[in-house]
N, C-alpha and C. Protein backbone atom coordinates (compact mmCIF):
# COMPACT_ATOMS: atom_id res chain seq x y z
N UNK A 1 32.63 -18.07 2.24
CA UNK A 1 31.33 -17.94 1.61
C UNK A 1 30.54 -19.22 1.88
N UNK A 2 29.27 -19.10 2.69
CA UNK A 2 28.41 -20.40 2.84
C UNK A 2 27.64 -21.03 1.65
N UNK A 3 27.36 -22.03 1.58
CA UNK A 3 26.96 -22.33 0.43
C UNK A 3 25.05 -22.14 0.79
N UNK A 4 24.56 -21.60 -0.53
CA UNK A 4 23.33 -21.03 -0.53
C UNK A 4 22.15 -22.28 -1.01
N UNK A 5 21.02 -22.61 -0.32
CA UNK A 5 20.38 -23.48 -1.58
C UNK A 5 19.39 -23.46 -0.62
N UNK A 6 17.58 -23.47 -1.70
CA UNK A 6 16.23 -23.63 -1.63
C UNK A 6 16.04 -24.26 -0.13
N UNK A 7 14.99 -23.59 0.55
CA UNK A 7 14.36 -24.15 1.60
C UNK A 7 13.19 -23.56 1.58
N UNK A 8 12.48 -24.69 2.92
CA UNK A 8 11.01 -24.51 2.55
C UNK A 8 10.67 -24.35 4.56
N UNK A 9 10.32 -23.28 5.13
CA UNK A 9 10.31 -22.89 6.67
C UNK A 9 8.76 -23.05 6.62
N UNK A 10 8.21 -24.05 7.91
CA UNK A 10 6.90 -23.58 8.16
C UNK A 10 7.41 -22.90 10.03
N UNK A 11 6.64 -21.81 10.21
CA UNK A 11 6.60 -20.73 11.02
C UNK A 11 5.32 -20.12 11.77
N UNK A 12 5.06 -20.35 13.18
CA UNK A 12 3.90 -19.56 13.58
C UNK A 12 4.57 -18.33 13.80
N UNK A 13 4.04 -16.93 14.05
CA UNK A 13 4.35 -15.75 14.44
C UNK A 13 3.28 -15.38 15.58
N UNK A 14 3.84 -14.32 16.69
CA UNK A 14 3.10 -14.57 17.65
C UNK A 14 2.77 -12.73 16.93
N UNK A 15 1.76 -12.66 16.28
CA UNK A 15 1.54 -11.05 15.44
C UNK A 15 1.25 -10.36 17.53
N UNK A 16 0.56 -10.49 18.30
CA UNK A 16 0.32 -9.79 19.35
C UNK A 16 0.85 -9.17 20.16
N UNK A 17 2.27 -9.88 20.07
CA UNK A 17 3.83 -9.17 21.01
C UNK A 17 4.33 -8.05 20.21
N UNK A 18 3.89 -8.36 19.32
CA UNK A 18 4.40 -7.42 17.89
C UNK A 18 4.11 -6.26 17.51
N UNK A 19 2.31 -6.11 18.08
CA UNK A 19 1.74 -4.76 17.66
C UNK A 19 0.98 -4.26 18.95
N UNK A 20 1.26 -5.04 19.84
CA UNK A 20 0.62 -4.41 21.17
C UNK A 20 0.66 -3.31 21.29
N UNK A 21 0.15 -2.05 21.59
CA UNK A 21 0.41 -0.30 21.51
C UNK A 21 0.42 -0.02 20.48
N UNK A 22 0.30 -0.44 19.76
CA UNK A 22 0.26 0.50 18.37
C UNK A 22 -1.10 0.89 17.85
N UNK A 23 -1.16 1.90 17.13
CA UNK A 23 -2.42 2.79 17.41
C UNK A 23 -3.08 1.85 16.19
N UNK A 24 -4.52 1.24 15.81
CA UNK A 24 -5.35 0.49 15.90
C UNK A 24 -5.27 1.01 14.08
N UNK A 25 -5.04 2.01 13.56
CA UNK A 25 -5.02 2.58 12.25
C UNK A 25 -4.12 2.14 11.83
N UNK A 26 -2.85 1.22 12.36
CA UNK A 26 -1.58 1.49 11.49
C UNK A 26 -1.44 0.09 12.22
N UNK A 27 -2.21 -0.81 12.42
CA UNK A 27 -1.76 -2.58 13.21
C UNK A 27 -1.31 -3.56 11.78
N UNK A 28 -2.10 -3.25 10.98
CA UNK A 28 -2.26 -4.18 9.61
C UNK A 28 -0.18 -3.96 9.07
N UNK A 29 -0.28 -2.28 8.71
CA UNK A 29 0.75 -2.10 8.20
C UNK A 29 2.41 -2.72 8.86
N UNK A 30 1.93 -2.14 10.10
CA UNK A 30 2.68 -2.63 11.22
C UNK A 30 3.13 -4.35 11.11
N UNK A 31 2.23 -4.72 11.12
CA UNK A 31 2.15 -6.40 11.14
C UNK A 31 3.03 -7.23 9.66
N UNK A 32 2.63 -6.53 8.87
CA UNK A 32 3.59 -6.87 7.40
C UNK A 32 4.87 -6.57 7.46
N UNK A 33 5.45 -5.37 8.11
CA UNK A 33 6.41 -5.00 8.43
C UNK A 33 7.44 -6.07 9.18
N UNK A 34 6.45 -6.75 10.37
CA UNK A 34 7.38 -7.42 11.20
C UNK A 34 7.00 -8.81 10.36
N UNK A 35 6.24 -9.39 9.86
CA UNK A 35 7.00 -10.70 9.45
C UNK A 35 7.69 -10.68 8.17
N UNK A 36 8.00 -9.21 7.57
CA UNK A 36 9.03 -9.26 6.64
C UNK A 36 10.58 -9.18 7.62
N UNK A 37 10.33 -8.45 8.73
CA UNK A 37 11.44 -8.35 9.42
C UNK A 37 11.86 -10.24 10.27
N UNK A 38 10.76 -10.73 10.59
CA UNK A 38 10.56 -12.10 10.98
C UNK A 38 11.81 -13.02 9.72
N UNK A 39 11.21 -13.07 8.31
CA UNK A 39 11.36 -13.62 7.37
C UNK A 39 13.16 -13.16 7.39
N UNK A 40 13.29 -11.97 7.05
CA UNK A 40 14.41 -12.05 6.93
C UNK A 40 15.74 -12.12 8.03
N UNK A 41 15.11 -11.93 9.11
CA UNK A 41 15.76 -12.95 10.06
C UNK A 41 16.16 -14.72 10.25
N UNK A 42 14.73 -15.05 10.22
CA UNK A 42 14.79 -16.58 9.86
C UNK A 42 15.68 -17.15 8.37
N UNK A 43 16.02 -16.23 7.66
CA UNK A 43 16.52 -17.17 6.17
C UNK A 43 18.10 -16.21 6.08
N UNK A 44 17.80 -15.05 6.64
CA UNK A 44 19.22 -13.81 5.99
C UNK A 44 19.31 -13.61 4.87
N UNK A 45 17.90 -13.39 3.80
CA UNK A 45 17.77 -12.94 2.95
C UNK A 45 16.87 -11.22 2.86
N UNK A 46 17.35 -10.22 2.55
CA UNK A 46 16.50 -9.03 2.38
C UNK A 46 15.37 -8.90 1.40
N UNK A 47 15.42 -9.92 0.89
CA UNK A 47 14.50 -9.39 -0.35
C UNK A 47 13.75 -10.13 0.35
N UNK A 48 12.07 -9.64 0.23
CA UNK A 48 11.01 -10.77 0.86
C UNK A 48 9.99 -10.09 0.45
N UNK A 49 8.92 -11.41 -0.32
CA UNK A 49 7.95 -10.79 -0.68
C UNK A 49 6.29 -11.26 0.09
N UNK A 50 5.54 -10.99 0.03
CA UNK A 50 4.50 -11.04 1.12
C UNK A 50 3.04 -11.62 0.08
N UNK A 51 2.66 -12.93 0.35
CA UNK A 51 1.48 -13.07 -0.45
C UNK A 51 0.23 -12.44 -0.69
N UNK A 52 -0.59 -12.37 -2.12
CA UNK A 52 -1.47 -11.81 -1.36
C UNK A 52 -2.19 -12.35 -0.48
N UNK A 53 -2.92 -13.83 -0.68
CA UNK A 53 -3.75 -14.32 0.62
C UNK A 53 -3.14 -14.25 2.00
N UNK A 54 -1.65 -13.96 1.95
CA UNK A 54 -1.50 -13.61 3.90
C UNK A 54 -1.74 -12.30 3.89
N UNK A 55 -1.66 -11.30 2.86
CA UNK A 55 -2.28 -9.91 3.62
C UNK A 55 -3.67 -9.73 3.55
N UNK A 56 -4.74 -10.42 2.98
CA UNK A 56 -6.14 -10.58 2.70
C UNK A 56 -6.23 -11.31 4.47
N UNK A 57 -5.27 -12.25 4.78
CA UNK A 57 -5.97 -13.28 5.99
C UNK A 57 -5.59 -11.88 7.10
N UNK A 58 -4.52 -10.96 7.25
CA UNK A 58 -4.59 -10.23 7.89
C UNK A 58 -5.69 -9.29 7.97
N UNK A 59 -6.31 -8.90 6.93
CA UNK A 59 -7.14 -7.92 7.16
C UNK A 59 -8.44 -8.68 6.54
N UNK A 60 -9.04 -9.20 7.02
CA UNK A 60 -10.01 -10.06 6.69
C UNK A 60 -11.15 -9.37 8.35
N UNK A 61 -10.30 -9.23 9.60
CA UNK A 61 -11.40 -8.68 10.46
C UNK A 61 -11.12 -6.82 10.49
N UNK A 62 -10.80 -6.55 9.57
CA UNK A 62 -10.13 -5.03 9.89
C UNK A 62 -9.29 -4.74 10.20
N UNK A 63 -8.66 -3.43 10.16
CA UNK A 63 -7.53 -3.00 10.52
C UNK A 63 -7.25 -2.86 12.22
N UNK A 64 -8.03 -2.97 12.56
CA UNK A 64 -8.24 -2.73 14.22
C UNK A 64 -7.55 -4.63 14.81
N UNK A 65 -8.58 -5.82 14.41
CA UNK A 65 -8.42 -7.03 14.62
C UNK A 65 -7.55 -8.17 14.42
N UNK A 66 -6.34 -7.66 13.97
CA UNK A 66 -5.48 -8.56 13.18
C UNK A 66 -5.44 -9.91 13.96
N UNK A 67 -5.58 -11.14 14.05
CA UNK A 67 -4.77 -12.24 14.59
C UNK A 67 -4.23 -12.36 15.53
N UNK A 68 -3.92 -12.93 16.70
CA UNK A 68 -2.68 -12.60 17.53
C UNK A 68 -2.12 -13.74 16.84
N UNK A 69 -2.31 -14.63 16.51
CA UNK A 69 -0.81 -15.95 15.25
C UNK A 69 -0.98 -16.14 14.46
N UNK A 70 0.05 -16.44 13.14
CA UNK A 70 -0.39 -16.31 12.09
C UNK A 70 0.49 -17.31 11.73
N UNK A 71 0.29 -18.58 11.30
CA UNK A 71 1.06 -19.76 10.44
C UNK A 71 1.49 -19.42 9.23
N UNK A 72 2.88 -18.99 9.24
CA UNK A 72 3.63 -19.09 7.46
C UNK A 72 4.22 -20.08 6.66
N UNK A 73 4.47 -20.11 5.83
CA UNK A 73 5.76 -20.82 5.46
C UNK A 73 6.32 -19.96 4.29
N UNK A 74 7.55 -20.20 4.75
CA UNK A 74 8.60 -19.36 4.11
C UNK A 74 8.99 -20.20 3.01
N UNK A 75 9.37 -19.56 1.44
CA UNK A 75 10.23 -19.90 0.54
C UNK A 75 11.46 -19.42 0.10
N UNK A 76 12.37 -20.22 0.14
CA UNK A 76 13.86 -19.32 -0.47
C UNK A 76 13.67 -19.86 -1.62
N UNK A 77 14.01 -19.27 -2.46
CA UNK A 77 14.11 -19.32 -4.05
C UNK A 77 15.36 -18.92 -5.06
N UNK A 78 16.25 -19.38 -5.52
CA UNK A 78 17.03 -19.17 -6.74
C UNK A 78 16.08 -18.05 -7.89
N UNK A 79 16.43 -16.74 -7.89
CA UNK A 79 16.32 -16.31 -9.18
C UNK A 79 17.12 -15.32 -9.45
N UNK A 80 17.43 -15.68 -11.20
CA UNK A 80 17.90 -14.79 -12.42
C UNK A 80 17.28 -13.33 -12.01
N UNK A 81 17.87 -12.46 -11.86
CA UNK A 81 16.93 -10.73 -12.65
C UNK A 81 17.08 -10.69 -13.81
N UNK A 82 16.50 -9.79 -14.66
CA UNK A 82 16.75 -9.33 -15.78
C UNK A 82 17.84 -8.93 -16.23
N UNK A 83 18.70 -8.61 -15.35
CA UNK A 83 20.11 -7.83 -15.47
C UNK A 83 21.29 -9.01 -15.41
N UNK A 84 20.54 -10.05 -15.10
CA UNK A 84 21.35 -11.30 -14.94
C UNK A 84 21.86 -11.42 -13.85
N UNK A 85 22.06 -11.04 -12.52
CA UNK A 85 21.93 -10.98 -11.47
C UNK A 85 21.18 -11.85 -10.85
N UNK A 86 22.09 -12.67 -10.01
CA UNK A 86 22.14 -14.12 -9.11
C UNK A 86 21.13 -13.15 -7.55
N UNK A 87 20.02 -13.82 -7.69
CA UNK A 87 19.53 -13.05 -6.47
C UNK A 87 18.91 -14.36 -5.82
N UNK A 88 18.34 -14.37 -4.03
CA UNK A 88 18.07 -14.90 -3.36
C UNK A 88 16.71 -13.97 -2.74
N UNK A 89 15.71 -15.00 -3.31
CA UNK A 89 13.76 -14.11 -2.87
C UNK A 89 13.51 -15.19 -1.69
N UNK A 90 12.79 -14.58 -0.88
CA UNK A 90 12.16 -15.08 0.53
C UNK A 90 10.67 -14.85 0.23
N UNK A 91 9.80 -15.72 -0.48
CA UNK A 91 8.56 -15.88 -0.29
C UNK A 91 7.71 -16.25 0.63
N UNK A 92 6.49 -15.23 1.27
CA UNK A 92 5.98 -15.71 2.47
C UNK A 92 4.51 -15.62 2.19
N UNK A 93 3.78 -16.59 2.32
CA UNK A 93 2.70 -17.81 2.08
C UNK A 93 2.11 -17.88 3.11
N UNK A 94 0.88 -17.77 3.51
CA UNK A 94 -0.18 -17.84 4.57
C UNK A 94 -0.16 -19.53 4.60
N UNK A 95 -0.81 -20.25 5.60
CA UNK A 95 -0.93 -21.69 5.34
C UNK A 95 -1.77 -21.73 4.59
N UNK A 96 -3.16 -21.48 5.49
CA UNK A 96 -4.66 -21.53 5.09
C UNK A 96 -4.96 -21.10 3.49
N UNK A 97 -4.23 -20.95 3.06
CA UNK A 97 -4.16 -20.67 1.65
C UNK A 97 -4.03 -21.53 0.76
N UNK A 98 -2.88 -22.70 1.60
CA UNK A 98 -2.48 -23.71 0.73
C UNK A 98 -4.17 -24.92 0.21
N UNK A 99 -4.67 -24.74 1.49
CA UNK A 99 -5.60 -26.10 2.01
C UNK A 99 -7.37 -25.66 1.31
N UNK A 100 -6.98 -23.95 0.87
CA UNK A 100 -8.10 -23.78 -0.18
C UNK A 100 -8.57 -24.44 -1.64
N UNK A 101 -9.20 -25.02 -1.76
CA UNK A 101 -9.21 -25.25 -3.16
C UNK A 101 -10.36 -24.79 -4.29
């Protein structure tokens, strides 16, 4: 058993390799999909949750225009459930979000 503990990933994603062909109605959805699949590659955690300001920065030019890169940073996090259950969350954070004030 490896031992588990908090990290903090900053990450570009190249979103364009990602959704190339895909039909222009379904790029946005598409795109959340793969940097949850991104995220939980990079940490080997399943649970991952998606901010709102990175899905606002995705669809900020439409569903047609997404980004071709998109700067993240990833959070691993320690939390309790309700059930008391030891779980491991993968929070994912737009940058440009941070540097708003």
């Amino acid at each position: 058993m490896r031992v588990q503990k908090e990290i903090t990933l900053e990450c570009s994603i190249n979103l364009h390799k990602r959704t190339y062909g895909i039909k222009f109605k379904n790029r946005v959805s598409r795109a959340v999909r793969e940097i949850k699949k991104f995220a939980q590659k990079a940490t080997g955690i399943n649970n991952v949750r998606i901010d709102t300001n990175l899905n606002k920065e995705l669809c900020k030019n439409g569903s047609r225009n997404i980004p071709f890169k998109i700067k993240v940073r990833l959070f691993k996090k320690h939390c309790v459930s309700e059930k008391g259950n030891d779980l491991w969350v993968v929070f994912v954070n737009s940058q440009k979000s941070f540097f708003r004030i």
